[in-house]
Protein backbone atom coordinates (compact mmCIF):
# COMPACT_ATOMS: atom_id res chain seq x y z
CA UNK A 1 0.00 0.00 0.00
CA UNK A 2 1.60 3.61 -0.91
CA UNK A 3 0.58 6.96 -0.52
CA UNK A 4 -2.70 6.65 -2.03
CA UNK A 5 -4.17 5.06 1.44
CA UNK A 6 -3.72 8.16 3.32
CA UNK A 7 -4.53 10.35 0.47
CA UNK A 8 -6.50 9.17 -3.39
CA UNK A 9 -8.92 7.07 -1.51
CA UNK A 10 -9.52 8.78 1.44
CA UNK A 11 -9.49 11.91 -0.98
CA UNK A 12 -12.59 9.95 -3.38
CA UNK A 13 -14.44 9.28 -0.59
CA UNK A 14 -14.88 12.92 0.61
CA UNK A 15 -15.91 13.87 -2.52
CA UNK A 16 -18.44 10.57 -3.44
CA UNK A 17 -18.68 9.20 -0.15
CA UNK A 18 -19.67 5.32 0.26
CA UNK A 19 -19.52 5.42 -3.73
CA UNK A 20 -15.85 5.29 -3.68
CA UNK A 21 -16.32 1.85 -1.18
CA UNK A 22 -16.17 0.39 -4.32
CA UNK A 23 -12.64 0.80 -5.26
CA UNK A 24 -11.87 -0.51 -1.59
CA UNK A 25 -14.19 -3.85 -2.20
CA UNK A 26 -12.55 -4.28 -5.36
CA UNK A 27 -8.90 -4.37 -3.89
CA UNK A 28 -9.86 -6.52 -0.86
CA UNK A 29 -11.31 -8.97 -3.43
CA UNK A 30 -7.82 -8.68 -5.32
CA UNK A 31 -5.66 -8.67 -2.30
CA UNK A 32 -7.24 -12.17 -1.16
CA UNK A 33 -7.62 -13.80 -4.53
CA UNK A 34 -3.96 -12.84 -5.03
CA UNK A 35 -2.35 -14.78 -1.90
CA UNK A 36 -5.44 -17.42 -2.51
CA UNK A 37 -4.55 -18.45 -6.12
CA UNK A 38 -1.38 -16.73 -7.69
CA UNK A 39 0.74 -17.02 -4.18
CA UNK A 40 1.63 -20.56 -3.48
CA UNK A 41 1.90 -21.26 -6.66
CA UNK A 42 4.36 -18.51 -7.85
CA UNK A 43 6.38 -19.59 -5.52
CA UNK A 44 6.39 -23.35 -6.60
CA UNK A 45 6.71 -22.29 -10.34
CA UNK A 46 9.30 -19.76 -9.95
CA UNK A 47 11.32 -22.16 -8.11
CA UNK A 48 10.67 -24.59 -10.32
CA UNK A 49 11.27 -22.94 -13.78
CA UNK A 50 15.04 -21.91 -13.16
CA UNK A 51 14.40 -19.97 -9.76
CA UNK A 52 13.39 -17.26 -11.06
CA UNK A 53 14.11 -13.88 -9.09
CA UNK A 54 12.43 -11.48 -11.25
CA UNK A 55 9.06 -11.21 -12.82
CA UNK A 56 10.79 -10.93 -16.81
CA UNK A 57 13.28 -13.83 -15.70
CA UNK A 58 10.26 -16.03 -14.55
CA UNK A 59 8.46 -15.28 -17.91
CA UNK A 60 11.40 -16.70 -19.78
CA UNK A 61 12.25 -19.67 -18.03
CA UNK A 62 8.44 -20.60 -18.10
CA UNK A 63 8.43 -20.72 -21.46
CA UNK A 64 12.17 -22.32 -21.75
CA UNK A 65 13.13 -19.59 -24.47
CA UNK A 66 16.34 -17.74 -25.16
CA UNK A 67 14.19 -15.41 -27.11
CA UNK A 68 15.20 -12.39 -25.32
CA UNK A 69 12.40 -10.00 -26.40
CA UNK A 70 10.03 -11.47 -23.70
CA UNK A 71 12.35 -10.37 -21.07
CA UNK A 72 12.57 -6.71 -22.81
CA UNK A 73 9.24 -6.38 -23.64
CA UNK A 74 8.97 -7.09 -19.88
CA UNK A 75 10.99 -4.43 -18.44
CA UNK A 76 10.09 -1.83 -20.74
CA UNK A 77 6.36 -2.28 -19.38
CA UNK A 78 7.72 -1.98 -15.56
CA UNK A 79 9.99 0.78 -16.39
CA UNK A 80 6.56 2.85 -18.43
CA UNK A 81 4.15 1.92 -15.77
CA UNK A 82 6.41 2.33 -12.79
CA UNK A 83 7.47 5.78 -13.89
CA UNK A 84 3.63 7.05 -13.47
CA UNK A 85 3.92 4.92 -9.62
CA UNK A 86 6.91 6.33 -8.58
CA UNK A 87 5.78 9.66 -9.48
CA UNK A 88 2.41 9.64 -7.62
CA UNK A 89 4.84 9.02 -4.61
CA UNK A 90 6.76 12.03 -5.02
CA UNK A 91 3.93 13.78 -5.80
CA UNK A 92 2.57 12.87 -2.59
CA UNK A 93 5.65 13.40 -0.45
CA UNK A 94 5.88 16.56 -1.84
CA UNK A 95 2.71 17.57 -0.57
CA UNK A 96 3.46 16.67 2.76
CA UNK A 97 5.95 18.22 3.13
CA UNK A 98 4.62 21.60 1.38
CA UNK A 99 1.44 21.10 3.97
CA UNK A 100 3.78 20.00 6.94
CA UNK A 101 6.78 22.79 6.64
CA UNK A 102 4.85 25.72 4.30
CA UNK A 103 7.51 24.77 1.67
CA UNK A 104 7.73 25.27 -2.32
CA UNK A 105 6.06 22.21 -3.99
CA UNK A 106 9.08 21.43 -6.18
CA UNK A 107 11.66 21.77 -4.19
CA UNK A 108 9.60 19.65 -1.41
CA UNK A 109 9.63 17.64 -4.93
CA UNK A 110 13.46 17.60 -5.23
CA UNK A 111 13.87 17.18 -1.13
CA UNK A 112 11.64 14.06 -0.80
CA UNK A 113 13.43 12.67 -4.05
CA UNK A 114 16.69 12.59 -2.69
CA UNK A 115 15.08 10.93 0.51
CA UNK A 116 13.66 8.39 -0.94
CA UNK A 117 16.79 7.75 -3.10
CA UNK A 118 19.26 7.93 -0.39
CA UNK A 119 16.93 5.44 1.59
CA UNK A 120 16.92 3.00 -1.36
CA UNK A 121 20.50 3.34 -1.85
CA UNK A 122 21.14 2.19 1.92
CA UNK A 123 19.78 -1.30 1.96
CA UNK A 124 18.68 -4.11 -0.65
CA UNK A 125 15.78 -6.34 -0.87
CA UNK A 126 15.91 -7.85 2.50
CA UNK A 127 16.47 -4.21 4.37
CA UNK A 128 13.22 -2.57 2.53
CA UNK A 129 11.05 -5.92 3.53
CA UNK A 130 12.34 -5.29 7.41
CA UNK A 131 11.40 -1.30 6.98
CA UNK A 132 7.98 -2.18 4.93
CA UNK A 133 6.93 -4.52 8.11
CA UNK A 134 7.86 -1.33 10.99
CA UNK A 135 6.07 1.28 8.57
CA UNK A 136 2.87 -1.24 8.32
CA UNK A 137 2.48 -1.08 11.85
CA UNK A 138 2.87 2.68 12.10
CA UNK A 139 0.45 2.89 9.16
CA UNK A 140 -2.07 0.41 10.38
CA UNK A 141 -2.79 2.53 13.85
CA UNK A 142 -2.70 6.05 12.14
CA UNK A 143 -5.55 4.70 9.62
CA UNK A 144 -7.33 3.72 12.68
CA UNK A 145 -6.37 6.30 15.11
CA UNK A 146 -7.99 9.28 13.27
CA UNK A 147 -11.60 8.05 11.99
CA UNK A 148 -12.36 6.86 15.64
CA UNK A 149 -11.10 10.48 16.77
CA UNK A 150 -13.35 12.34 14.15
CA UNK A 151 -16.71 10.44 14.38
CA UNK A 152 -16.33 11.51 18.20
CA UNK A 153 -16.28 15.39 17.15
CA UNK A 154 -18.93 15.17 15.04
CA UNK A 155 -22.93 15.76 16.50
CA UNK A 156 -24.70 12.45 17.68
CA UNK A 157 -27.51 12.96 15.42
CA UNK A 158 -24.95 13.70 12.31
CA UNK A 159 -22.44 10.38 12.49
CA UNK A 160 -25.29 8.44 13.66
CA UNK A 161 -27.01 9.32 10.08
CA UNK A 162 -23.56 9.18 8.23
CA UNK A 163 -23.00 5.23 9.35
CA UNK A 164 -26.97 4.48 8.63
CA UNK A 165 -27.76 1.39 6.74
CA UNK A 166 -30.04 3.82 4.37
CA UNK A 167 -26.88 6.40 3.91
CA UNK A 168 -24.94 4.09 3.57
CA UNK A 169 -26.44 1.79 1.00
CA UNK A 170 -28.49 5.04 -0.49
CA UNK A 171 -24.47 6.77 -1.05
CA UNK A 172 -22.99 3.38 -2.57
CA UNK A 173 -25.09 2.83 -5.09
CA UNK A 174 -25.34 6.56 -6.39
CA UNK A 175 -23.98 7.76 -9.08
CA UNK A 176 -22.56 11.46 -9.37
CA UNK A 177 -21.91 10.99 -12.95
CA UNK A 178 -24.11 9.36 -15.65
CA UNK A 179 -22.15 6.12 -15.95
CA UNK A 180 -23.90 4.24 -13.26
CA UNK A 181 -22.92 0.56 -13.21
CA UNK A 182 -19.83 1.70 -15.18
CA UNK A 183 -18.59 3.07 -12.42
CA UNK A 184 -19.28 0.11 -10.02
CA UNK A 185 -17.39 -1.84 -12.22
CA UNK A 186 -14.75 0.00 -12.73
CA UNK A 187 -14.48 0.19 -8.69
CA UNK A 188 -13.75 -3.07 -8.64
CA UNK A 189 -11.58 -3.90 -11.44
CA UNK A 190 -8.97 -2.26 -9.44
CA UNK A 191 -8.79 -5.68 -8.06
CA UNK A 192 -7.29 -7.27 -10.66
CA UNK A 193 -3.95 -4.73 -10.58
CA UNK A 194 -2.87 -6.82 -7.56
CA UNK A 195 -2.41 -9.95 -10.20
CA UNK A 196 -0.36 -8.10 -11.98
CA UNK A 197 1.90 -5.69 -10.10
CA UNK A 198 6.19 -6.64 -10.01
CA UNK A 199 7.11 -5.26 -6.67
CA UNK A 200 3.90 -7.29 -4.83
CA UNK A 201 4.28 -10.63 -6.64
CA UNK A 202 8.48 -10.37 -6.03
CA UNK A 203 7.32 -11.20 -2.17
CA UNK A 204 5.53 -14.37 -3.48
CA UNK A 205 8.20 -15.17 -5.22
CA UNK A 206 10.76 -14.47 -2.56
CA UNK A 207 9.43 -16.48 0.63
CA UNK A 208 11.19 -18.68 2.47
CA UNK A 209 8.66 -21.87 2.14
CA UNK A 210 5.41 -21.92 0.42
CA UNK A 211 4.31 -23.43 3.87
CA UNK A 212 4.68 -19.82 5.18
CA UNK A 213 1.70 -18.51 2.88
CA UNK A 214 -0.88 -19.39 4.78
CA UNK A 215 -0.51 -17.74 7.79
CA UNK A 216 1.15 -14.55 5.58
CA UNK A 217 -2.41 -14.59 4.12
CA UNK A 218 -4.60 -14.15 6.66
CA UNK A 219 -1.97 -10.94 8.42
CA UNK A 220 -2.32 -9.73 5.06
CA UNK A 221 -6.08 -9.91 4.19
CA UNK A 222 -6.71 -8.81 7.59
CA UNK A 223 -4.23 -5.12 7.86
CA UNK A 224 -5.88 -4.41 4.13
CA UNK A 225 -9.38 -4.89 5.54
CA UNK A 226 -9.21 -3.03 8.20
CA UNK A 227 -7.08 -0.33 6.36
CA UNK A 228 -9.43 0.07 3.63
CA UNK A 229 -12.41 0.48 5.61
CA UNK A 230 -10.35 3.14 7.47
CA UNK A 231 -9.29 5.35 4.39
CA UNK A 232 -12.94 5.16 3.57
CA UNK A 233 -14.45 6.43 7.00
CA UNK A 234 -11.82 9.08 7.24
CA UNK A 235 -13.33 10.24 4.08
CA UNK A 236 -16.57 10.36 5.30
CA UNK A 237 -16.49 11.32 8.48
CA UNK A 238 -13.76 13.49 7.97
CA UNK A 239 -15.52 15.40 4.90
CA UNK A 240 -18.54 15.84 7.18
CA UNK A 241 -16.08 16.98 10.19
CA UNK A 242 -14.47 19.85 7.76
CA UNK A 243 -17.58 20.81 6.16
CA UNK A 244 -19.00 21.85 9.93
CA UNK A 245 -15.87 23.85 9.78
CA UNK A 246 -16.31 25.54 6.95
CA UNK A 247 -13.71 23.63 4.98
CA UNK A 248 -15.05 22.14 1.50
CA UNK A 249 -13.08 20.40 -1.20
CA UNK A 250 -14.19 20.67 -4.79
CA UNK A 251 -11.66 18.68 -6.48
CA UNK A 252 -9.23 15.19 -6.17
CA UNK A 253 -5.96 17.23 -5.92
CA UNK A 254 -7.63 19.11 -3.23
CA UNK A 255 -9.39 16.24 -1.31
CA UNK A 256 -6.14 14.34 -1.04
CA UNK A 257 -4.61 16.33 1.45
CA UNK A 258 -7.51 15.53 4.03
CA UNK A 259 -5.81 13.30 6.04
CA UNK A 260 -3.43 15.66 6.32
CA UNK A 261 -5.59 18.18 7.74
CA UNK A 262 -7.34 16.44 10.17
CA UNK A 263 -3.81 15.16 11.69
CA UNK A 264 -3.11 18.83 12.26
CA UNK A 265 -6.45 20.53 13.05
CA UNK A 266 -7.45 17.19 15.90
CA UNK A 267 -3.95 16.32 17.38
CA UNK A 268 -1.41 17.87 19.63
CA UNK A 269 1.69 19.09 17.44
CA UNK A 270 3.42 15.89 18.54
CA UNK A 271 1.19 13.17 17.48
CA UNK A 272 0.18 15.24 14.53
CA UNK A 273 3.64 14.72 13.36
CA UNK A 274 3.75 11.40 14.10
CA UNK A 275 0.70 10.40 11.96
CA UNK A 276 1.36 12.33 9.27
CA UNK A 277 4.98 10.49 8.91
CA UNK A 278 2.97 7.26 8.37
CA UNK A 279 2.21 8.81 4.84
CA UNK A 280 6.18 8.83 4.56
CA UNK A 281 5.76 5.68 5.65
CA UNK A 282 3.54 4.53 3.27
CA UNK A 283 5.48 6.48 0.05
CA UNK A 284 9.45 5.14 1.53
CA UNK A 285 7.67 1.92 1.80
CA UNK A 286 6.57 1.75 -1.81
CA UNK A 287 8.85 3.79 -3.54
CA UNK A 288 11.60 2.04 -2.30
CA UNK A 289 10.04 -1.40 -3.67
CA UNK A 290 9.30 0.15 -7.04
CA UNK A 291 12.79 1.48 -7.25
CA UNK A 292 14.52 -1.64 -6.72
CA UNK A 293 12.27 -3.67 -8.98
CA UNK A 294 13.29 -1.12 -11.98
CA UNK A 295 16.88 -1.15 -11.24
CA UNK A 296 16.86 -5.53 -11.03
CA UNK A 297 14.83 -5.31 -14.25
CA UNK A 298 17.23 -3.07 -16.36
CA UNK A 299 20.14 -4.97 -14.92
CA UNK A 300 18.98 -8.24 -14.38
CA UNK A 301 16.54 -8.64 -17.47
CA UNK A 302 17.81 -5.94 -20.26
CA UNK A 303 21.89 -5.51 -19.26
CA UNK A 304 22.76 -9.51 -19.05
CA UNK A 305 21.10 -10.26 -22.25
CA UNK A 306 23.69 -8.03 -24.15
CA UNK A 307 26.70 -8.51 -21.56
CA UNK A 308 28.51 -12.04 -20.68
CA UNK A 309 31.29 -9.89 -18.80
CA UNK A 310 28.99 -8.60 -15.99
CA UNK A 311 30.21 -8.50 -12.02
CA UNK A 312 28.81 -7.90 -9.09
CA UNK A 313 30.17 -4.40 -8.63
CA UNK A 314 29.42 -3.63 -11.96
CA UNK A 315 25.83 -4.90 -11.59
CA UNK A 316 25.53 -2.69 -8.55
CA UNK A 317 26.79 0.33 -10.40
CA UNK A 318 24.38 -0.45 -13.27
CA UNK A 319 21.44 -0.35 -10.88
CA UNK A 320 22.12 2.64 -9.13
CA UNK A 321 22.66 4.76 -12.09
CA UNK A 322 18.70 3.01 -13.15
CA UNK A 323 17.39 4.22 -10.38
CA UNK A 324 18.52 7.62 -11.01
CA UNK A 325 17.38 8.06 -13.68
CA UNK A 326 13.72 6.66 -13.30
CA UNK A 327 13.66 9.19 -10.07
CA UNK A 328 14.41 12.21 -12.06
CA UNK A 329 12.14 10.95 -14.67
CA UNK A 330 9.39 10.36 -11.94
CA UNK A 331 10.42 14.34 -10.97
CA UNK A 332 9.24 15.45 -14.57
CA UNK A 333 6.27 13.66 -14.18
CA UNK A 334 5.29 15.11 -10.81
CA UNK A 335 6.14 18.42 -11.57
CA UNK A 336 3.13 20.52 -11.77
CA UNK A 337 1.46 21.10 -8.11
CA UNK A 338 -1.92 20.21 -9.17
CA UNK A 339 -1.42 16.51 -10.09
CA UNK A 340 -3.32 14.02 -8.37
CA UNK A 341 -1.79 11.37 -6.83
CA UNK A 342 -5.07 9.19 -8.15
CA UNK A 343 -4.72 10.25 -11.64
CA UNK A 344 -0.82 8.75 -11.73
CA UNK A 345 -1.82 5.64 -9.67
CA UNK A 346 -4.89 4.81 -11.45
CA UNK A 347 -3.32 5.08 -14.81
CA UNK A 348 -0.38 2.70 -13.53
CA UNK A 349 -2.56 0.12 -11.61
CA UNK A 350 -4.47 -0.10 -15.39
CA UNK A 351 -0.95 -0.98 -17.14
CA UNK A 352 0.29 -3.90 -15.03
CA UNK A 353 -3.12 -4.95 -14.07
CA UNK A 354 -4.32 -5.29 -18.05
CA UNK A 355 -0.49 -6.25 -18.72
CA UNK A 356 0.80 -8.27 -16.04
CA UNK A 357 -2.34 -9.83 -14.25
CA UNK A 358 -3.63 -11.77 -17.50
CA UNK A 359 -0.19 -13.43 -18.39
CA UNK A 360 0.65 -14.34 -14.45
CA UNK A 361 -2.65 -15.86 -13.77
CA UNK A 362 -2.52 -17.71 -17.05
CA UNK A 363 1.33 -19.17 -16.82
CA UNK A 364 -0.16 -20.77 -13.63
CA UNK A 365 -2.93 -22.43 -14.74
CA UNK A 366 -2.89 -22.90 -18.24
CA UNK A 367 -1.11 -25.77 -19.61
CA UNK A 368 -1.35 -24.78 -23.22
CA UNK A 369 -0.21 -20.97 -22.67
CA UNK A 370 2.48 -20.66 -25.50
CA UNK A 371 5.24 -17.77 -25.55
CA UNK A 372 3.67 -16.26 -28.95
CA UNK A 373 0.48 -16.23 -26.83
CA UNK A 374 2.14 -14.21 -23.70
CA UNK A 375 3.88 -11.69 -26.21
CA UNK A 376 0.73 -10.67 -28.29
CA UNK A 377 -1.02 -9.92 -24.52
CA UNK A 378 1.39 -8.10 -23.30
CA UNK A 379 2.43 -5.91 -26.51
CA UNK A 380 -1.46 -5.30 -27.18
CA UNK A 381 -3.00 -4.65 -23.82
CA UNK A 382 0.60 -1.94 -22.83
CA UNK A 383 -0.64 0.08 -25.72
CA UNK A 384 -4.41 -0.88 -25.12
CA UNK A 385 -4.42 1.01 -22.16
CA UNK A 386 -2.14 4.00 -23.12
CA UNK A 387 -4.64 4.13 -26.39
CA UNK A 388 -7.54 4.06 -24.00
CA UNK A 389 -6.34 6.89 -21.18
CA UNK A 390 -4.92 9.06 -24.13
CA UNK A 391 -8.29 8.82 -25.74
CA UNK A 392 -10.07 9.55 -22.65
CA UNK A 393 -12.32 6.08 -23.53
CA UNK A 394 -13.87 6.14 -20.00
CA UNK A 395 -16.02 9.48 -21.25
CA UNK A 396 -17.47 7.69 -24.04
CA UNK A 397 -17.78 3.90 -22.87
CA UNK A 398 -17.88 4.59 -18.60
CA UNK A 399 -15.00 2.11 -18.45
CA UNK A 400 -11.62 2.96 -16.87
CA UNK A 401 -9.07 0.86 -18.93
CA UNK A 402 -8.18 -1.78 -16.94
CA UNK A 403 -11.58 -3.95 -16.72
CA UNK A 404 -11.85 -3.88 -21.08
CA UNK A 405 -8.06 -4.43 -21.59
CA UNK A 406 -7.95 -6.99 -18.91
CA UNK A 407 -10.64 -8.92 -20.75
CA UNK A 408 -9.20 -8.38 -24.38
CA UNK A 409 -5.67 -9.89 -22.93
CA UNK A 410 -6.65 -12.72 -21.56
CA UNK A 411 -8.91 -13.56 -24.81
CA UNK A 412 -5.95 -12.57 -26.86
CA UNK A 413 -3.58 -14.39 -25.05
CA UNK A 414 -5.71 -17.62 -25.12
CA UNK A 415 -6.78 -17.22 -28.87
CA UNK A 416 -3.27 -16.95 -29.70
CA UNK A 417 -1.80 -19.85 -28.00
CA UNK A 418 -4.69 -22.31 -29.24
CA UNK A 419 -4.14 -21.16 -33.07
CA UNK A 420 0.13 -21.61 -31.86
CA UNK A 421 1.29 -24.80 -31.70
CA UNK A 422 1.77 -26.65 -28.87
CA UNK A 423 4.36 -26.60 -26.38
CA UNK A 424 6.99 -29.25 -26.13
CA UNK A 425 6.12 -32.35 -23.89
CA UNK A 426 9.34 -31.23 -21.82
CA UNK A 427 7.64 -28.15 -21.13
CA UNK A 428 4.09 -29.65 -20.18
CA UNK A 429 6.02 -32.38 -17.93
CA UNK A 430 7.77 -29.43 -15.96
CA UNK A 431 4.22 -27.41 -15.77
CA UNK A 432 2.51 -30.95 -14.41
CA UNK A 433 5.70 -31.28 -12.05
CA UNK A 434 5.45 -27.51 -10.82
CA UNK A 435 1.21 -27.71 -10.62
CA UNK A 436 1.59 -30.99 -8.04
CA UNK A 437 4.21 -29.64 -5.42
């Protein structure tokens, strides 16, 4: 979970109230179907095809091809979509810290950049899981903290009508736009970006035994519950709270920065500033993830294919130099002070979930799956949902990109590896072996 938590969602539901439940229900639905189905056996496959470390790497050796383009096309999809994630984060720090310390967005921009960059810089894979669990916790009880604190401000009579079964069902299936069930849907397809995004499914593929999943499952499931229903009521409640104050947000990019105010107008100086560093939290945590993911994908899945000669200090240096590059991209991106942290993540979350989800959940279960198959997903879904958001396609059809494109990959994908021919019986032997341990 990123920045988004404390700020898009929370942000959506001040502005649409219970409406914006939607996008919650979709990504607990995604968030257990992920460690249900694509968990335990990622983890058996990857180990099985090659032990793979990467998300490109595992694509290869699942297909048992020295075809290097599946590996490039790969990367060149997490280094797009990751570019629009990483700069939602900055984006995000940077209004923190412009709402926190009365600083200039862009140089708060060019401050929490070189954070973030530092912090990556200081510890591999293994250091940012150790900091991702200690920023969960501190997340977890800010998320809670503050709704419980607000709903006691406001008037009996008002957050006894705001958690109603008739507001609450009467707000959820509303519609402030004319798209109606389009929007619903839409809500819930964010669910199927978890299938799909690099930096979550490298913990899958990274456990220690798949004996651990189970229990990881239900800590998981249970902190993104609880979380999500959180970001939700401290839009809501919150909203309500500000609007008694004469406080009223008219736009996303506005509405974002609600947790934000709430932390300082409710809390001492000193917890304030403690709550509000679980959205630092929350961006480090991500960020960080994101970060290293690019730099192991332009190293591990783009540099190797062209060099023999590589070492582990040049490797290193190879990374590094990635990852500075993709953060001063991410800086161009984030540049303007009235981007919205939703705009960047939604847009993202479309790309790997239409990209990514499709061929992941396929490779596990399909038998038949063929690389020509994977290849024509991936290449036509990427610009599938760059043609739909450039097009603005959710105006005319009510349809973010990610539920259509998701849909036209997988039927893509499985058209085109029926009409291939079929994979070698080493192949299918290996797939049986992996499917049974």
């Amino acid at each position: 979970m990123s920045a988004w938590l404390f700020m898009s969602l929370p942000g959506a539901a001040c502005l649409f109230g219970y409406r914006a439940a939607w996008i919650a229900i979709g990504l607990f639905i995604g968030t257990y179907l992920n460690w249900r189905i694509v968990a335990h056996r990622l983890r058996n496959f990857t180990a099985s095809f090659g032990d793979s470390i990467t998300v490109p790497e595992y694509l290869q050796n699942r297909f048992h091809t020295q075809f290097p383009y599946i590996r490039l096309i790969c990367s060149t999809v997490i280094l797009i979509f990751f570019l629009l994630y990483v700069a939602s984060g900055f984006s995000a720090e940077a209004k923190l810290f412009e709402e926190l310390f009365s600083m200039n967005y862009r140089s708060s921009l060019f401050l929490c950049a070189f954070i973030i960059l530092f912090y990556t810089f200081l510890g591999g894979f293994q250091a940012v899981c150790w900091t991702d669990f200690f920023q969960s916790i501190l997340m977890f009880f800010a998320l809670l903290i503050v709704p419980i604190i607000v709903l006691g401000r406001l008037p009996a009579s008002e957050s006894g009508e705001l958690v109603s079964g008739e507001y609450v069902l009467g707000t959820l299936f509303s519609s402030q736009t004319d798209n109606g069930i389009g929007d619903i849907i839409s809500g819930l397809g964010w669910g199927l970006g978890y299938f799909g995004m690099p930096h979550i499914l490298v913990r899958f593929m990274a456990i220690r035994s798949a004996d651990e999943i189970k229990r990881s499952r239900v800590i998981a499931v249970s902190w993104v519950f609880l979380t999500l229903a959180a970001a939700i009521a401290i839009g809501v409640f919150g909203g309500a709270y500000l609007a008694s104050q004469g406080v009223v947000y008219e736009t996303q990019a506005m509405a974002e920065r609600i947790f934000m105010r709430l932390s300082t107008m409710l809390f001492s100086s000193w917890i304030a500033g403690i709550l509000l560093s679980a959205i630092l939290a929350a961006i480090m945590s991500t960020v960080s993830s994101q970060l290293l993911v690019v730099g192991s994908a332009m190293v591990n899945d783009i540099y190797c294919m062209f060099s023999k000669n590589q070492t582990n200090k040049r490797s290193m240096l190879l990374s590094r130099i990635s990852i500075v590059l993709v953060t001063g991209l991410g800086i161009g991106l984030a540049w303007f002070p009235d981007s919205s942290v939703m705009g960047f993540v939604s847009y993202a979350w479309a790309g790997f979930g239409a990209t990514f989800a499709p061929i992941i959940l396929l490779s596990l279960i399909l038998k038949r799956l063929t690389l020509k198959g994977a290849m024509a997903g991936m290449v036509l879904r990427a610009v599938g949902v760059i043609a739909w958001e450039s097009l603005d396609m959710y105006s005319v059809t009510g349809f973010t990109s990610i539920v259509p494109c998701f849909i036209f990959s997988i039927l893509s994908i499985v058209v085109v590896s029926l009409l291939d021919k079929e994979p070698d019986k080493k192949l299918m032997d290996q797939f049986e072996k992996a499917s049974n341990m």
